[in-house]
N, C-alpha and C. Protein backbone atom coordinates (compact mmCIF):
# COMPACT_ATOMS: atom_id res chain seq x y z
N UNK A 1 105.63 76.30 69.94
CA UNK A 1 106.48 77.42 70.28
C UNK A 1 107.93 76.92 70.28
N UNK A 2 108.58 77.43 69.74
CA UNK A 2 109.80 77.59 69.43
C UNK A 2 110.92 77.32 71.03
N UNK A 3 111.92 76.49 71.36
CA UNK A 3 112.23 77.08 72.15
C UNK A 3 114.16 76.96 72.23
N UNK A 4 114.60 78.15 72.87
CA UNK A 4 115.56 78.49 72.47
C UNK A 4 116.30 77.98 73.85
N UNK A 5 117.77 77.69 73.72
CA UNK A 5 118.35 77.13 74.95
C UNK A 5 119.57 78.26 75.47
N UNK A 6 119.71 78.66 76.66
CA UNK A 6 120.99 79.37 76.74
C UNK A 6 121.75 78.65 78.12
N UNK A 7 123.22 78.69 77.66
CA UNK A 7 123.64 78.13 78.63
C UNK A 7 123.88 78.69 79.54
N UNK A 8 123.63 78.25 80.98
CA UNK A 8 124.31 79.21 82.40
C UNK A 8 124.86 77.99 83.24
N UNK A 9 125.85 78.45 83.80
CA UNK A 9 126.95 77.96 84.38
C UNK A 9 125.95 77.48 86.01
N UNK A 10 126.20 76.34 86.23
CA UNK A 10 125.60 75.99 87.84
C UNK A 10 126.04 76.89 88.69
N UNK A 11 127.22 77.39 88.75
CA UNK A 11 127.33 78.44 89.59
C UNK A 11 126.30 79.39 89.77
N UNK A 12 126.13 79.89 88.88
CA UNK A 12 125.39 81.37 88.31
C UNK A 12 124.19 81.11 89.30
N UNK A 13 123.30 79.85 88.83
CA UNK A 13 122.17 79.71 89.50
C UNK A 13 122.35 79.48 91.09
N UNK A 14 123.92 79.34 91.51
CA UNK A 14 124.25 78.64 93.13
C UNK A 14 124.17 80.75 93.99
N UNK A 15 125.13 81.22 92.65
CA UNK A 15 124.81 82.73 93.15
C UNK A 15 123.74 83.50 93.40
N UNK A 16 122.43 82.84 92.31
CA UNK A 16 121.23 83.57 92.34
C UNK A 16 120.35 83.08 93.63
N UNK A 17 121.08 81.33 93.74
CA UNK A 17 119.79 81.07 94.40
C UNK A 17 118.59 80.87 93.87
N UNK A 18 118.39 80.93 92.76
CA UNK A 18 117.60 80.78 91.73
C UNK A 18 117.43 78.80 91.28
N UNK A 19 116.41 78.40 91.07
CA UNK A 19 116.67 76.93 90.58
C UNK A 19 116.68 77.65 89.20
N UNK A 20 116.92 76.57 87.57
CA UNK A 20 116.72 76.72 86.21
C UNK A 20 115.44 77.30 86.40
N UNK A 21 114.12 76.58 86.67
CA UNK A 21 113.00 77.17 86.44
C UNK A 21 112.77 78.38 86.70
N UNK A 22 113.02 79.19 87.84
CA UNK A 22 113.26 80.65 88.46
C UNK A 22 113.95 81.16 87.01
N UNK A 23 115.04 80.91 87.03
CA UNK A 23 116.14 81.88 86.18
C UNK A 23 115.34 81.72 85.16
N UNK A 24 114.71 80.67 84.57
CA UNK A 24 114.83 80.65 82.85
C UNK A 24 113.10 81.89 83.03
N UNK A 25 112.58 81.64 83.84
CA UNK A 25 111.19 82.68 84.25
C UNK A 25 111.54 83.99 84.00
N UNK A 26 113.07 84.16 85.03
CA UNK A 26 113.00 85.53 85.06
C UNK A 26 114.12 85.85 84.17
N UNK A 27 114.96 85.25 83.47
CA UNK A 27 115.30 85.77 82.42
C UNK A 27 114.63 86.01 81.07
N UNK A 28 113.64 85.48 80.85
CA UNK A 28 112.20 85.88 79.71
C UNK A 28 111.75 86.96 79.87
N UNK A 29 111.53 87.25 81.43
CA UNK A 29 110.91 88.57 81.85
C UNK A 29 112.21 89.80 81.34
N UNK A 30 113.20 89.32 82.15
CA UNK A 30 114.16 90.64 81.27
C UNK A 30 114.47 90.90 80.43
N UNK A 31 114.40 89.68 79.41
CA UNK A 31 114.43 89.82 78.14
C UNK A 31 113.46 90.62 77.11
N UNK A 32 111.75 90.35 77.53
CA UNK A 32 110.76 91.33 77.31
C UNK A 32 110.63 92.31 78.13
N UNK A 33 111.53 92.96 78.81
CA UNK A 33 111.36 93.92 79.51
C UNK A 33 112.04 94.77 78.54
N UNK A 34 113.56 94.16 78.27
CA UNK A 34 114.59 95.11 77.89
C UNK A 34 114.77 95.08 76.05
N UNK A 35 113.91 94.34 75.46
CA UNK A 35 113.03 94.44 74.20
C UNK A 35 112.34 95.44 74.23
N UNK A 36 111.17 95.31 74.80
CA UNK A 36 110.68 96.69 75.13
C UNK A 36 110.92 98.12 75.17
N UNK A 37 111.86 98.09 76.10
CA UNK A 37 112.74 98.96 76.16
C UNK A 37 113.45 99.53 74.93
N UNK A 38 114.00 99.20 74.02
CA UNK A 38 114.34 99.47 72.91
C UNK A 38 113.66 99.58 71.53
N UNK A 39 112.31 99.48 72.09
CA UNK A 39 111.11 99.70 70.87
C UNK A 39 110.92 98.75 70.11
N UNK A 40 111.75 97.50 70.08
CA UNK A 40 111.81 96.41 69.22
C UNK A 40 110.32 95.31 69.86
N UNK A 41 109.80 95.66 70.54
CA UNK A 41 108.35 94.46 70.78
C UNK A 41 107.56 95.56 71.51
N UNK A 42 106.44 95.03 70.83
CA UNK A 42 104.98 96.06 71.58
C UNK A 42 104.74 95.45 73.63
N UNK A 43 104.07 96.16 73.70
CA UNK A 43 103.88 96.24 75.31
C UNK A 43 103.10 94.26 74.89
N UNK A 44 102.13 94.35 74.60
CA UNK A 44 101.30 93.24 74.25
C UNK A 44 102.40 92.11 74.23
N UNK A 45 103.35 91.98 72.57
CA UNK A 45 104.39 91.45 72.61
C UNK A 45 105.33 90.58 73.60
N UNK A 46 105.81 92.08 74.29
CA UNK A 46 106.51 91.59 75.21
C UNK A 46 105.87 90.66 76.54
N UNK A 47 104.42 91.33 76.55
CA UNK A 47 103.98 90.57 78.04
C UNK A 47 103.69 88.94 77.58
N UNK A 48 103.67 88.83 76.19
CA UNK A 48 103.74 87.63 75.76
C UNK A 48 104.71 86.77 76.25
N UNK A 49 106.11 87.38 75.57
CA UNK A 49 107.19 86.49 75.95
C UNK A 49 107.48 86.38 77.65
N UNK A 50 106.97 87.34 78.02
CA UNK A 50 107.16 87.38 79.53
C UNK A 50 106.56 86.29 80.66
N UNK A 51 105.25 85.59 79.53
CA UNK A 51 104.60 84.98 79.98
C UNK A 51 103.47 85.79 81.06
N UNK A 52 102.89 86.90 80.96
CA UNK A 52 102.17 87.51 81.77
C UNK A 52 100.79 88.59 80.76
N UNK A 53 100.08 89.02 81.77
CA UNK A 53 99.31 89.84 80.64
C UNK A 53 99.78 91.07 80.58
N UNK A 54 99.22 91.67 79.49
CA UNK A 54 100.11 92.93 78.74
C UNK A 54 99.65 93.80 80.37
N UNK A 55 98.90 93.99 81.37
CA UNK A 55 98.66 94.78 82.14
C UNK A 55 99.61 94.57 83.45
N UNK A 56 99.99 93.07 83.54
CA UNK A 56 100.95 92.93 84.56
C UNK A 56 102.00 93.36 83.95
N UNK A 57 102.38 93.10 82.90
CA UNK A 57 103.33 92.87 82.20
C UNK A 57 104.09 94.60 82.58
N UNK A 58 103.03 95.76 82.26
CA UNK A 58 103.13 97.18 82.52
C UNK A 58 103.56 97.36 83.95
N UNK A 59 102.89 96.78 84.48
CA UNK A 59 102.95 97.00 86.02
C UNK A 59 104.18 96.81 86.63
N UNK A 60 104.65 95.52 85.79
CA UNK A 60 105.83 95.16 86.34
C UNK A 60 107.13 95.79 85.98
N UNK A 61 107.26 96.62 85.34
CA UNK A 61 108.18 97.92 84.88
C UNK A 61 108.76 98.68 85.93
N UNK A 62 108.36 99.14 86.52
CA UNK A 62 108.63 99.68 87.73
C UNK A 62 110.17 98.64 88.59
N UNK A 63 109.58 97.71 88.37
CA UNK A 63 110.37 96.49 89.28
C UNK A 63 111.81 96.89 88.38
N UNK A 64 112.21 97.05 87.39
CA UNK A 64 113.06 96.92 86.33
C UNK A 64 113.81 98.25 85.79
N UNK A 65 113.10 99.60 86.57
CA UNK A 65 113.32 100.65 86.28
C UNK A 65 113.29 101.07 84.89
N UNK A 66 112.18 100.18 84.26
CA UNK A 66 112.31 100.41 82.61
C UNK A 66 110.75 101.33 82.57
N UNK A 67 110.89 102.67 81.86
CA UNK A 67 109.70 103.21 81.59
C UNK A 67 108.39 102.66 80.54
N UNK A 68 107.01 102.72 81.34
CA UNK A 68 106.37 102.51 80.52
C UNK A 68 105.91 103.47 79.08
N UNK A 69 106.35 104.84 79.19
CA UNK A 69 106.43 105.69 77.91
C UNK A 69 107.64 106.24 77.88
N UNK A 70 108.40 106.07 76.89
CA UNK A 70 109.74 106.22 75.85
C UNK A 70 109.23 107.65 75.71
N UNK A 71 108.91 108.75 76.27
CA UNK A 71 108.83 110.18 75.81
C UNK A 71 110.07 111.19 76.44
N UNK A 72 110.94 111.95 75.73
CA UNK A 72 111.72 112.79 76.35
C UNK A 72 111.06 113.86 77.15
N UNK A 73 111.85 114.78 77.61
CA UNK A 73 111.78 115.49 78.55
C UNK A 73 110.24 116.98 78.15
N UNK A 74 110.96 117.23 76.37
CA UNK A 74 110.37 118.24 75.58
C UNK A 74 109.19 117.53 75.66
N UNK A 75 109.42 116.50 75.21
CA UNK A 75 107.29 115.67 74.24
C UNK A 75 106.83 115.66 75.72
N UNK A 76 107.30 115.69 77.22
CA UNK A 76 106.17 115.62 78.02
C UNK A 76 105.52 116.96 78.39
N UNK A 77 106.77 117.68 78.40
CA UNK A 77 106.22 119.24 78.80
C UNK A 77 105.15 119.53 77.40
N UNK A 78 105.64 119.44 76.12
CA UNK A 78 104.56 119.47 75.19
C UNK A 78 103.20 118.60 75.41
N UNK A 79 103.06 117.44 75.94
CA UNK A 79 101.95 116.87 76.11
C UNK A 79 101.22 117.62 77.09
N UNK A 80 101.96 118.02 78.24
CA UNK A 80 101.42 118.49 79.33
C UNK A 80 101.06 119.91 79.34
N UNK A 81 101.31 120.70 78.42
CA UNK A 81 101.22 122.06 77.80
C UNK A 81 99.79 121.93 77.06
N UNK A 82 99.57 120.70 76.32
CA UNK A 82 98.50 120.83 74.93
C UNK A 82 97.36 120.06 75.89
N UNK A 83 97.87 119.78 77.74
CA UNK A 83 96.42 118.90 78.00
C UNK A 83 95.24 119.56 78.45
């Protein structure tokens, strides 16, 4: 596996409170969260990079305020009309 380096300032982690290991955890997670989010990686995908299974991976959406279905307002009333 490939792995990619980003730099963060010691501060950053003194603000989070976070050690590297924390941050670099939970910046993967936001990263496949907010992939996700933009349709660019499948649910599966993302819980990959997230390091979790695609079912936590869902679960954990909520935490992030990122929806698990991308449907507007119309496609739900239509879903919910045709159920």
């Amino acid at each position: 596996m490939p792995i990619i380096s980003i730099p963060c300032p010691e501060s950053v982690l003194i603000s989070l409170k976070e050690t590297p290991e924390q941050f670099t955890k939970e910046a993967n997670r936001l990263l496949a969260v907010k992939l996700y989010e933009m349709g660019k990686l499948s649910s599966g995908r993302a819980a990959e990079l997230a390091g979790m299974s695609r079912v936590s991976f869902l679960q954990s959406l909520e935490r992030y305020d990122a929806p698990i279905f991308d449907l507007s307002k119309e496609e739900l009333e239509r879903d919910y009309q045709n159920a």
